[in-house]
C-alpha atoms as a PDB file:
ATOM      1  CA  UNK A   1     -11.865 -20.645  15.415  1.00  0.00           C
ATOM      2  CA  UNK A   2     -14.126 -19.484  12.353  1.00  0.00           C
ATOM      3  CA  UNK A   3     -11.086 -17.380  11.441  1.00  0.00           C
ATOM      4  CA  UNK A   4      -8.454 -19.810  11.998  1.00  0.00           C
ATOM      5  CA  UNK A   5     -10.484 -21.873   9.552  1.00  0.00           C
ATOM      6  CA  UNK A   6     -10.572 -19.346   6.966  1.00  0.00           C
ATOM      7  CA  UNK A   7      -7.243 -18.478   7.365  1.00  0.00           C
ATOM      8  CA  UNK A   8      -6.034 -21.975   6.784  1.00  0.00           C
ATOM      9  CA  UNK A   9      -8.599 -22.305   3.923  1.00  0.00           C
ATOM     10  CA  UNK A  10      -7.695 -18.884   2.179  1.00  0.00           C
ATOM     11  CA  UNK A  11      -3.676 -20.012   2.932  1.00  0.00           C
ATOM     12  CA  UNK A  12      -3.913 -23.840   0.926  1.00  0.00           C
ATOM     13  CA  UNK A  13      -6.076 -22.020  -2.254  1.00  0.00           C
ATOM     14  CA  UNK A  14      -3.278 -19.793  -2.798  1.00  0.00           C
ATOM     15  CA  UNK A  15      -0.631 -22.164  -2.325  1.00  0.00           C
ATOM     16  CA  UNK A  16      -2.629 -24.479  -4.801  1.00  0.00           C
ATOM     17  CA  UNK A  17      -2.728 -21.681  -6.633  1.00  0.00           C
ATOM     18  CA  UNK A  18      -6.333 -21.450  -7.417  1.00  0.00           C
ATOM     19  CA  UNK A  19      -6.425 -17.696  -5.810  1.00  0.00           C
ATOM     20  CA  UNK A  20      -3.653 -15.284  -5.203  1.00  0.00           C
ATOM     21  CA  UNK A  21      -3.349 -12.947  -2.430  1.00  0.00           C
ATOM     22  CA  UNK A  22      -4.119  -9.814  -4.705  1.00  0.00           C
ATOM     23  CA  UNK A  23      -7.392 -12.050  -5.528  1.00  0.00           C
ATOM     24  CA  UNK A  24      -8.320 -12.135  -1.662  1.00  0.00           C
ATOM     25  CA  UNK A  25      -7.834  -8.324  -0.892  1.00  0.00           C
ATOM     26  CA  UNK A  26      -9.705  -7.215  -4.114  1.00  0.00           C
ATOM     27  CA  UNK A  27     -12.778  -9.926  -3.271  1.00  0.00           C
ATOM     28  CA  UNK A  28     -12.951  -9.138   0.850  1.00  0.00           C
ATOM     29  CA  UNK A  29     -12.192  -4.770   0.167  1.00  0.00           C
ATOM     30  CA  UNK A  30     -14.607  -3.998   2.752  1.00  0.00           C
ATOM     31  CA  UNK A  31     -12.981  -6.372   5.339  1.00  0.00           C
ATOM     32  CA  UNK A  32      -9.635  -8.039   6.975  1.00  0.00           C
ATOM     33  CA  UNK A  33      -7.935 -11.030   4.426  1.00  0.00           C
ATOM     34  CA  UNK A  34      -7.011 -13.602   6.911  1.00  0.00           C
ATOM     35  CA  UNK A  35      -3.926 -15.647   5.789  1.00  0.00           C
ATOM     36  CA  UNK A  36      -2.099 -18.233   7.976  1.00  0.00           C
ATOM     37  CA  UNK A  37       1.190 -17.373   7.052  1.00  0.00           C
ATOM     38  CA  UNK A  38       3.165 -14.677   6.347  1.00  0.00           C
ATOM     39  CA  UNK A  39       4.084 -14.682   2.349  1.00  0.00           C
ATOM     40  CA  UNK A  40       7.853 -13.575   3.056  1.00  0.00           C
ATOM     41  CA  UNK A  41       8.433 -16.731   4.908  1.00  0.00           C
ATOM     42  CA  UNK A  42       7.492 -18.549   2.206  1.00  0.00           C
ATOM     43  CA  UNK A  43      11.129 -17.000   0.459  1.00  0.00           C
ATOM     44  CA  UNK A  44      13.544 -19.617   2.291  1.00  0.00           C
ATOM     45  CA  UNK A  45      13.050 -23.483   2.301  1.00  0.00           C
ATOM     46  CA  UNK A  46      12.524 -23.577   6.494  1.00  0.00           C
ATOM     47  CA  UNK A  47      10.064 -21.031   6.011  1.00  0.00           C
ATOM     48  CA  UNK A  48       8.050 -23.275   3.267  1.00  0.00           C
ATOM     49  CA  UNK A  49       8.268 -26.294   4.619  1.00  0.00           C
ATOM     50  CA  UNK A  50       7.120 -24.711   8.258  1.00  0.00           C
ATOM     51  CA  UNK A  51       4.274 -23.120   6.215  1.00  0.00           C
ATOM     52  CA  UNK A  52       3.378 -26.588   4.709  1.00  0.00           C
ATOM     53  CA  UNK A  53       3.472 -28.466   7.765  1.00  0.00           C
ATOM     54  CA  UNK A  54       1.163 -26.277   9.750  1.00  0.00           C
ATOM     55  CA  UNK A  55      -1.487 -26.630   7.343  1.00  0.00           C
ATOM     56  CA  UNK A  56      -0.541 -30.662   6.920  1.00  0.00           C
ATOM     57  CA  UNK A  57      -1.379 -30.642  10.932  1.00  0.00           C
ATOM     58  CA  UNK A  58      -4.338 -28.193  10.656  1.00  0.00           C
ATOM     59  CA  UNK A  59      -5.989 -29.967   7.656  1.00  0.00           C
ATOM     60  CA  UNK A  60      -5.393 -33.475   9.669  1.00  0.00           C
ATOM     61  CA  UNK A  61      -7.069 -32.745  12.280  1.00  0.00           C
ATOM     62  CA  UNK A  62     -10.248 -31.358  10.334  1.00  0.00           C
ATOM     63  CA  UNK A  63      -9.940 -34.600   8.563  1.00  0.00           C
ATOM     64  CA  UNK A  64      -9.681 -32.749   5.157  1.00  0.00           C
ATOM     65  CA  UNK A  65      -6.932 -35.179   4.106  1.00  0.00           C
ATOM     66  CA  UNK A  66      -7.695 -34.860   0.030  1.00  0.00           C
ATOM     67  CA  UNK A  67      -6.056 -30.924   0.750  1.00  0.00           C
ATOM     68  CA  UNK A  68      -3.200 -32.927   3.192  1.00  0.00           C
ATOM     69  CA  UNK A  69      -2.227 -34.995   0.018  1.00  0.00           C
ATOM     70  CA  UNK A  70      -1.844 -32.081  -2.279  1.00  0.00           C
ATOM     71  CA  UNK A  71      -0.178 -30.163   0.313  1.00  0.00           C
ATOM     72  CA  UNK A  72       2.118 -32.590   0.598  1.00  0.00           C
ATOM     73  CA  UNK A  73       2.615 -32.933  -3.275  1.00  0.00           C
ATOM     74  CA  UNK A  74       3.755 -29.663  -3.622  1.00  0.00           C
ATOM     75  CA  UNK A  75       6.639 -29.861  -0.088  1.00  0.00           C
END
């Protein structure tokens, strides 16, 4: 789950666009960058929306809903 968690974390900051993924690999070199999503299906509108909505659902039921509102600011 701790991974899930980072994943979803790591995932929303680059969205937000507070890190990018180059930012993640460079920081964590001596160990795995989890992401939850894959960046290329963030390329079609399905794909981003998907991507958005997974995290909406995630971040709900963490109760972090200041990141559900700017997720959904930017869907």
């Amino acid at each position: 789950m701790e991974e899930l968690d980072l994943a979803m974390n790591n995932g929303y900051h680059i969205l937000m666009g507070d890190v990018t993924i180059d930012d993640l690999i460079t920081k964590k070199n001596q160990g795995e960058v989890f992401l939850s999503f894959n960046p290329e299906d963030l390329q079609t509108d399905v794909g981003w929306d998907a991507t958005i909505n997974n995290m909406i659902n995630y971040f709900i039921e963490t109760e972090e809903y200041e990141k559900c509102a700017q997720l959904k600011s930017i869907l």
